[in-house]
PDB file of N, CA and C in Angstrom:
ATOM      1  N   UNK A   1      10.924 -79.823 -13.962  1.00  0.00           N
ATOM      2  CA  UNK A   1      11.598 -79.447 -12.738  1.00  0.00           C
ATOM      3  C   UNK A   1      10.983 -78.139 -12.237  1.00  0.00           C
ATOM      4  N   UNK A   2      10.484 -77.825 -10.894  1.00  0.00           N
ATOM      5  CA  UNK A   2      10.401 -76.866 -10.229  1.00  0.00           C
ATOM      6  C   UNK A   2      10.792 -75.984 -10.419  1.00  0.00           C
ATOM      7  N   UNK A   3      10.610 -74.763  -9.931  1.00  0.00           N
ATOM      8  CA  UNK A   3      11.394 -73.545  -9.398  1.00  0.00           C
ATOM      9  C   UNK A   3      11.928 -74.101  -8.488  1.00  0.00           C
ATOM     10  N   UNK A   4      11.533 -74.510  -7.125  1.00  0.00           N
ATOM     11  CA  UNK A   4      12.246 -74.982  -5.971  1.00  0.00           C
ATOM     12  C   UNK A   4      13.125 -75.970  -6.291  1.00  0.00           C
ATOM     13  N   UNK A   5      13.265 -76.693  -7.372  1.00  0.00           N
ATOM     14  CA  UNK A   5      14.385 -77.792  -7.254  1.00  0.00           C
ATOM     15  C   UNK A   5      15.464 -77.171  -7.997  1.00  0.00           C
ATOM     16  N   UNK A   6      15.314 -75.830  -8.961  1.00  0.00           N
ATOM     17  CA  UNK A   6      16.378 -75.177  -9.731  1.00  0.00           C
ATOM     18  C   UNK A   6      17.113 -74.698  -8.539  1.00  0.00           C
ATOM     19  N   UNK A   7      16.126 -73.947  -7.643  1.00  0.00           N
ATOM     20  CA  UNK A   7      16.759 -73.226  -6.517  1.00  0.00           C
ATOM     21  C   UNK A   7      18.156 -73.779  -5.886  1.00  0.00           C
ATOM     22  N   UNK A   8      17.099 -75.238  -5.509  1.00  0.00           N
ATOM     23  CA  UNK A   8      18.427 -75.965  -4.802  1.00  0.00           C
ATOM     24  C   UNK A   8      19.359 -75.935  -5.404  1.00  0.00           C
ATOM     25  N   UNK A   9      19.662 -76.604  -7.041  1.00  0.00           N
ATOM     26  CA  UNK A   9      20.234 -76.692  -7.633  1.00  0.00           C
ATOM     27  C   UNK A   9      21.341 -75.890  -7.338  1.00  0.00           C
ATOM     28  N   UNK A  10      21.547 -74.830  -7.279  1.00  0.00           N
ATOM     29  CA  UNK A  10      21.948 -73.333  -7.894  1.00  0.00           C
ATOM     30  C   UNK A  10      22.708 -73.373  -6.666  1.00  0.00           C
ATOM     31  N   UNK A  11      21.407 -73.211  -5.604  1.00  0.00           N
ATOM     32  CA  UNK A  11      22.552 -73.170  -4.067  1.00  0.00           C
ATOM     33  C   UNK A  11      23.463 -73.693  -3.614  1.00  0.00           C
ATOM     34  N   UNK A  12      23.282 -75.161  -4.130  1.00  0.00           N
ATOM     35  CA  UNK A  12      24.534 -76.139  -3.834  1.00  0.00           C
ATOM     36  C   UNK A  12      25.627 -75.753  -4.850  1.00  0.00           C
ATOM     37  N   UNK A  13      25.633 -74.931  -5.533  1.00  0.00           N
ATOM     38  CA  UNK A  13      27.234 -74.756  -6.345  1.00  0.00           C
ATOM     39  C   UNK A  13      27.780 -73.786  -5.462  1.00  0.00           C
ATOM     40  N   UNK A  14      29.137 -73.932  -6.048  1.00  0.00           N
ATOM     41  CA  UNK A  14      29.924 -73.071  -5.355  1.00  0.00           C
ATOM     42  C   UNK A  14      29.936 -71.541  -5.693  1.00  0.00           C
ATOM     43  N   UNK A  15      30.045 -70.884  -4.875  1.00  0.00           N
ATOM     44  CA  UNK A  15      29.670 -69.452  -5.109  1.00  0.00           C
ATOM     45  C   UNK A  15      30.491 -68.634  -6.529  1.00  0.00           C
ATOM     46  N   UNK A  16      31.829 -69.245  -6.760  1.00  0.00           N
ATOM     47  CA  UNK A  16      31.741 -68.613  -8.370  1.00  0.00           C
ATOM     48  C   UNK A  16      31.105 -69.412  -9.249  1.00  0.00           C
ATOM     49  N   UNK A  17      30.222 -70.263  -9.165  1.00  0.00           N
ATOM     50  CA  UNK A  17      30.003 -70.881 -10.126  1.00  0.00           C
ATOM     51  C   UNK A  17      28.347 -70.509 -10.403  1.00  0.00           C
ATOM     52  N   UNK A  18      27.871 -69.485  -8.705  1.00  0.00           N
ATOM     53  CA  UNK A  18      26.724 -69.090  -9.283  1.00  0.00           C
ATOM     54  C   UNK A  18      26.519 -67.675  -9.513  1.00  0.00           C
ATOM     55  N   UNK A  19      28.015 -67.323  -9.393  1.00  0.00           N
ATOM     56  CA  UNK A  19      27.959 -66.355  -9.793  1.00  0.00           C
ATOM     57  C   UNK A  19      28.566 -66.000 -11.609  1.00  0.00           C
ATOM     58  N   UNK A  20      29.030 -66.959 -12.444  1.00  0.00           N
ATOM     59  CA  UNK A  20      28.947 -67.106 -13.423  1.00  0.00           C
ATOM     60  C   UNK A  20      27.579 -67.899 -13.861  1.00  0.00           C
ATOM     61  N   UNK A  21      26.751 -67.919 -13.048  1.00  0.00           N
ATOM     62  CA  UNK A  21      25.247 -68.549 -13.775  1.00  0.00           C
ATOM     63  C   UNK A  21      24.343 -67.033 -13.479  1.00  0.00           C
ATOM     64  N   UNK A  22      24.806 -66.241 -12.798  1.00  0.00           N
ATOM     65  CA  UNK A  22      24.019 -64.976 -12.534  1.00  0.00           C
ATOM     66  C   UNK A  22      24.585 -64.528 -13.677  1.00  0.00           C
ATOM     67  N   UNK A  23      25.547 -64.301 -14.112  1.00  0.00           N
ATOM     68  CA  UNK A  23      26.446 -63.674 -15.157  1.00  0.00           C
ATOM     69  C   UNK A  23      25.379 -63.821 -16.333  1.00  0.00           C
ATOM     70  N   UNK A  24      25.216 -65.314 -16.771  1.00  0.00           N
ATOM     71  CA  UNK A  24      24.546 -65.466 -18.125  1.00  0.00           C
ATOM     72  C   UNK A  24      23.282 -65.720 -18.003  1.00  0.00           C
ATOM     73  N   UNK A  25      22.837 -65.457 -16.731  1.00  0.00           N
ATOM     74  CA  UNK A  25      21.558 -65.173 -16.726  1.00  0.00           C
ATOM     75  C   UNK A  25      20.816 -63.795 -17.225  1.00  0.00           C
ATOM     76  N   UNK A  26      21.795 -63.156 -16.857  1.00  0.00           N
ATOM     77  CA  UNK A  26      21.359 -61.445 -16.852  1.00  0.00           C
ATOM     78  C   UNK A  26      21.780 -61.357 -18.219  1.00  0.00           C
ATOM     79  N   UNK A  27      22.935 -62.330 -18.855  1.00  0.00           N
ATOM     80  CA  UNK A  27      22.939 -61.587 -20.396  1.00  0.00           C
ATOM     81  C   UNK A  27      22.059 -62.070 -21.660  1.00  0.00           C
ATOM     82  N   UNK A  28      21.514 -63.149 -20.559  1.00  0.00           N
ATOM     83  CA  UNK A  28      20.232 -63.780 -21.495  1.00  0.00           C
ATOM     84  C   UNK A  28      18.822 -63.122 -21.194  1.00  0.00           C
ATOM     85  N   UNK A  29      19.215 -62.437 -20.400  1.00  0.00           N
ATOM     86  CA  UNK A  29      17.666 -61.636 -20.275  1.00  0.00           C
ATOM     87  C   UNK A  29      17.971 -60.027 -20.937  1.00  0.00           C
ATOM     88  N   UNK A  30      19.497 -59.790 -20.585  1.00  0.00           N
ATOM     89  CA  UNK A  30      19.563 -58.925 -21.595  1.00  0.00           C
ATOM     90  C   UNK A  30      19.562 -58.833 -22.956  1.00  0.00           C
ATOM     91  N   UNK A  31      19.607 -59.460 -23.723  1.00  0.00           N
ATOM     92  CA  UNK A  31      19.413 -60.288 -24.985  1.00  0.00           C
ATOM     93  C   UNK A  31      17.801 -60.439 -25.776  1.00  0.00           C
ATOM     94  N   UNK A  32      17.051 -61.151 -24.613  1.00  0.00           N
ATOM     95  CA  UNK A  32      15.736 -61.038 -24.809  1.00  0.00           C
ATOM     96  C   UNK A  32      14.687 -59.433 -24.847  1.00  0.00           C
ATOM     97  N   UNK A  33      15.301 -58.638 -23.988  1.00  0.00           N
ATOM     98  CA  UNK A  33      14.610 -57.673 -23.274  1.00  0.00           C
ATOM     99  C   UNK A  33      14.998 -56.923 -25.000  1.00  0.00           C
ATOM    100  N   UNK A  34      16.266 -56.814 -24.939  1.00  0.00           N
ATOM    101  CA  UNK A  34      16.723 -56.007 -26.577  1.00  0.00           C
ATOM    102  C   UNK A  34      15.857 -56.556 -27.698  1.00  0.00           C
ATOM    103  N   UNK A  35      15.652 -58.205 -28.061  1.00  0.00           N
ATOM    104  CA  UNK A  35      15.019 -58.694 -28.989  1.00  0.00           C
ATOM    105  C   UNK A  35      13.527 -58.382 -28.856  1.00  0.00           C
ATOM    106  N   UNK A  36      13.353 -57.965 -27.696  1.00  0.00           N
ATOM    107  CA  UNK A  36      11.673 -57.691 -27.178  1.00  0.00           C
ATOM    108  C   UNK A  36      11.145 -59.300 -27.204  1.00  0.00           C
ATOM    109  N   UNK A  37      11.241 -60.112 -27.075  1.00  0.00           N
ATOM    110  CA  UNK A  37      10.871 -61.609 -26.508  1.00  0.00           C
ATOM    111  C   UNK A  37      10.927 -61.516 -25.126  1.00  0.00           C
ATOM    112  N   UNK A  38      10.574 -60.769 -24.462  1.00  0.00           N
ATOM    113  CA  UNK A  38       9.699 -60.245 -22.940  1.00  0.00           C
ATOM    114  C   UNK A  38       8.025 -60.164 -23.307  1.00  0.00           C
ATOM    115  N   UNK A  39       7.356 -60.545 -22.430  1.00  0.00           N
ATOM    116  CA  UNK A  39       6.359 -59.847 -22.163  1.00  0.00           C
ATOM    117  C   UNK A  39       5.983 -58.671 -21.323  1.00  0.00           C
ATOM    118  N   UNK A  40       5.130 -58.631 -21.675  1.00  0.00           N
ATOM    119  CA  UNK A  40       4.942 -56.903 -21.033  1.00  0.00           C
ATOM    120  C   UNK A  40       5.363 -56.756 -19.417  1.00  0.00           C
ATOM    121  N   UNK A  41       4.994 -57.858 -19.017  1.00  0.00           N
ATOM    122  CA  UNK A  41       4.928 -57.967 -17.226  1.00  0.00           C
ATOM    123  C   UNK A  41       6.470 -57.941 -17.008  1.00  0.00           C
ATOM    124  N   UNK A  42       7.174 -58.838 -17.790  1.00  0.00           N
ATOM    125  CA  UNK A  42       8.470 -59.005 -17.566  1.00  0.00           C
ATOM    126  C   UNK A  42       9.320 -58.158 -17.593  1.00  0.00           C
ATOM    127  N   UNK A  43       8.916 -57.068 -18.924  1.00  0.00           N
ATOM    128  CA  UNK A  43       9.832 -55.886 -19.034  1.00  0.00           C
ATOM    129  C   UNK A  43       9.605 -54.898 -18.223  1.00  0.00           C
ATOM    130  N   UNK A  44       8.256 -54.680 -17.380  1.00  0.00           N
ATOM    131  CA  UNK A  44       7.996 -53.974 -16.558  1.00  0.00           C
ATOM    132  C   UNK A  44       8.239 -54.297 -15.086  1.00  0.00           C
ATOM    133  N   UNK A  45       8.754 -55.426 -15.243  1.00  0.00           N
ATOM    134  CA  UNK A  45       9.437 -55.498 -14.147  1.00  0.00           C
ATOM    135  C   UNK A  45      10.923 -55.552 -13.678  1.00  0.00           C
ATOM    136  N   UNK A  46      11.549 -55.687 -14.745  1.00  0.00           N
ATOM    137  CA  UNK A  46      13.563 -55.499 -15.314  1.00  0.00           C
ATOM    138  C   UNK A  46      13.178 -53.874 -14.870  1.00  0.00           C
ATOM    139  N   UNK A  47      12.238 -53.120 -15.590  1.00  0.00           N
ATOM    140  CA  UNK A  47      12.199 -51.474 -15.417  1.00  0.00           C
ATOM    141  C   UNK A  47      12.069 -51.028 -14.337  1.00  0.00           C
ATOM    142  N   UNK A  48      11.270 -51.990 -13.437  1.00  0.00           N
ATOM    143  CA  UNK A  48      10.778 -51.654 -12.178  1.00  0.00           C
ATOM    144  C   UNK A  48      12.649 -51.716 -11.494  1.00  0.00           C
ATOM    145  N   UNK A  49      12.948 -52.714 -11.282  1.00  0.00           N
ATOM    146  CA  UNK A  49      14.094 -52.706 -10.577  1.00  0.00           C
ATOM    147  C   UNK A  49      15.415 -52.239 -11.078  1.00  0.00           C
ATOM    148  N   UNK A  50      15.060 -51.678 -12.492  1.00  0.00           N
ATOM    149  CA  UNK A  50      16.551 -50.964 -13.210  1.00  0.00           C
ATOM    150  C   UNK A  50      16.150 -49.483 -12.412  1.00  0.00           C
ATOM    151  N   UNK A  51      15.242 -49.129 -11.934  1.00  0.00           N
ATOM    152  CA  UNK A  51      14.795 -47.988 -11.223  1.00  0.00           C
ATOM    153  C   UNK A  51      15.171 -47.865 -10.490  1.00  0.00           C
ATOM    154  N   UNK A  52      14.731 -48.995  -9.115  1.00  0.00           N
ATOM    155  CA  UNK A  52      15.397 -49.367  -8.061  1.00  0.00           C
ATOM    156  C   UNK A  52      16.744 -49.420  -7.243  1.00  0.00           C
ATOM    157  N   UNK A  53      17.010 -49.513  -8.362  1.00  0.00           N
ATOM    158  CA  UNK A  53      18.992 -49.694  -8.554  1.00  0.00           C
ATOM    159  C   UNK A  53      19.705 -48.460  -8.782  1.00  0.00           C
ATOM    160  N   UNK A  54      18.652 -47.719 -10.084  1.00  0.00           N
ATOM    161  CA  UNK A  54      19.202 -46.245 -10.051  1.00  0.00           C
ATOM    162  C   UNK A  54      18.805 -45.298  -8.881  1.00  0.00           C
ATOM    163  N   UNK A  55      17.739 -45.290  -8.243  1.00  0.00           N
ATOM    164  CA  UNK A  55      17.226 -44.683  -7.210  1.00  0.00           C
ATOM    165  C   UNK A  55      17.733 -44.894  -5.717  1.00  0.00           C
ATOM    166  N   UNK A  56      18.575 -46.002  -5.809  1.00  0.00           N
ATOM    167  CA  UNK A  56      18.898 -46.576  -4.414  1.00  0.00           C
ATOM    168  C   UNK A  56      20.325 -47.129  -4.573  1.00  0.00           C
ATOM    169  N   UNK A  57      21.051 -46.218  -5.277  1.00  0.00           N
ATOM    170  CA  UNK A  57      22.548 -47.275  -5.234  1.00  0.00           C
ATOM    171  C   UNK A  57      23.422 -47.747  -4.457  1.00  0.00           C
ATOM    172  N   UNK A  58      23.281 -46.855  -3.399  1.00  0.00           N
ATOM    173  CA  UNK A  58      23.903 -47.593  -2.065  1.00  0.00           C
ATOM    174  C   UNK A  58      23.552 -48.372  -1.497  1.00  0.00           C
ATOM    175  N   UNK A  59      21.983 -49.238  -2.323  1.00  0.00           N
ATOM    176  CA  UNK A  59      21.297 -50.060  -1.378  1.00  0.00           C
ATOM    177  C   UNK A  59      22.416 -51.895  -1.907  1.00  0.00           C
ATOM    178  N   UNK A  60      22.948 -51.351  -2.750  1.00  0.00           N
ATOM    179  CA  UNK A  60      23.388 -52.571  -3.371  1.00  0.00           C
ATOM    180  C   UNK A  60      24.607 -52.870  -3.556  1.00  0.00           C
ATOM    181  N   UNK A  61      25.239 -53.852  -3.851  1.00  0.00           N
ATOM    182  CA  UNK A  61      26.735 -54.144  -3.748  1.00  0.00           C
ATOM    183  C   UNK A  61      27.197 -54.564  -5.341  1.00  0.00           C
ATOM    184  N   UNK A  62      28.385 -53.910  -5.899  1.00  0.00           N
ATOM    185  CA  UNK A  62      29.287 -53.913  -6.592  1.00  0.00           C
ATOM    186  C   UNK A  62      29.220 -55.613  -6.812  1.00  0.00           C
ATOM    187  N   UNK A  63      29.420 -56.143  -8.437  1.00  0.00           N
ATOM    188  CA  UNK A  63      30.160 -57.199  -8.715  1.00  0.00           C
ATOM    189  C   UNK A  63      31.228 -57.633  -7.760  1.00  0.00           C
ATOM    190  N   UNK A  64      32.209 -56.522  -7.744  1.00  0.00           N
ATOM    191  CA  UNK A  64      33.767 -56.641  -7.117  1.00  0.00           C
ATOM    192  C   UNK A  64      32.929 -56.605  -5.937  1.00  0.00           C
ATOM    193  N   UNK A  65      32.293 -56.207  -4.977  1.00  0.00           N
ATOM    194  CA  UNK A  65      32.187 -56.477  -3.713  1.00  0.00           C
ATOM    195  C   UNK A  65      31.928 -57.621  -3.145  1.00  0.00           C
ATOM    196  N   UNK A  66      30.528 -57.980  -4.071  1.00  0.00           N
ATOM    197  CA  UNK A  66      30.224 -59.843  -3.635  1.00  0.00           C
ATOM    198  C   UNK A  66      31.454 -60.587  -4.019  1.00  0.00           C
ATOM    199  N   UNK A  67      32.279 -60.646  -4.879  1.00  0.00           N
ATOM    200  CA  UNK A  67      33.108 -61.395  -5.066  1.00  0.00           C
ATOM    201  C   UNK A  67      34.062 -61.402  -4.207  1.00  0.00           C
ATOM    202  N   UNK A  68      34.477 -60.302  -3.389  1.00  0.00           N
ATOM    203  CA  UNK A  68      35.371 -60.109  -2.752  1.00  0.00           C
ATOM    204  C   UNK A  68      34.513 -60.486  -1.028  1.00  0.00           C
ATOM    205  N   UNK A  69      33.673 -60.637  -0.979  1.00  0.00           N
ATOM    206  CA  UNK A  69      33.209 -60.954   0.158  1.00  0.00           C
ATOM    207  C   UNK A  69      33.097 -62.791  -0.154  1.00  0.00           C
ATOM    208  N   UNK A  70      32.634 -62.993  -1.094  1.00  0.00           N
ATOM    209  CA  UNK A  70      32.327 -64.171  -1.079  1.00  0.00           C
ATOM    210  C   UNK A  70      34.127 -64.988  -1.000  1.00  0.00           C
ATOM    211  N   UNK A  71      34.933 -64.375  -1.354  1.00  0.00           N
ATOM    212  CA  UNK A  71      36.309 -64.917  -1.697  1.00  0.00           C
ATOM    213  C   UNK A  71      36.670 -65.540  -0.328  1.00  0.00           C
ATOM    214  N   UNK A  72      36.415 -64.955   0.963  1.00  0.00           N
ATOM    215  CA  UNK A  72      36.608 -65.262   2.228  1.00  0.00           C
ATOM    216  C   UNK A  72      35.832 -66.878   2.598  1.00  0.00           C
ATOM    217  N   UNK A  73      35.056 -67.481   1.976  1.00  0.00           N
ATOM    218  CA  UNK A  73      34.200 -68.411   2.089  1.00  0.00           C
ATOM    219  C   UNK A  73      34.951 -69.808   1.431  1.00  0.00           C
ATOM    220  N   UNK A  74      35.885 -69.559   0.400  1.00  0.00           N
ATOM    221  CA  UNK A  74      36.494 -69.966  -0.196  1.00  0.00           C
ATOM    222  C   UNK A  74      37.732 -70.293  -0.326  1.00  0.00           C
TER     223      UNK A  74
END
């Protein structure tokens, strides 16, 4: 299967449901990144945007915010 057909995949669920697949996505990469089963590119790029995030926090929205925005959809 694709990237593009996961995509779809993903899009067609309902928004808590991809947002509990974002959930265990991030704790499976957090998981890996700790076990060091990253490659170099990969971890330098979690670093790149754990930067990003610290450097720019207003650029981004709260758990509780998407959820609470997305709740209106629902």
């Amino acid at each position: 299967m694709s990237l593009e057909e996961v995509k779809s995949l993903v899009l067609a669920l309902t928004p808590e449901d991809q947002l509990r697949l974002m959930d265990d996505i991030s704790e499976s990469l957090d998981t890996a990144y700790a076990a060091g089963e990253l490659t170099d590119e990969q971890r330098a790029e979690l670093d790149r945007r754990i930067a990003e995030t610290d450097a720019n926090p207003d650029s981004f929205l709260t758990l509780d915010e998407v959820k609470r925005r997305l709740s209106k959809y629902t």
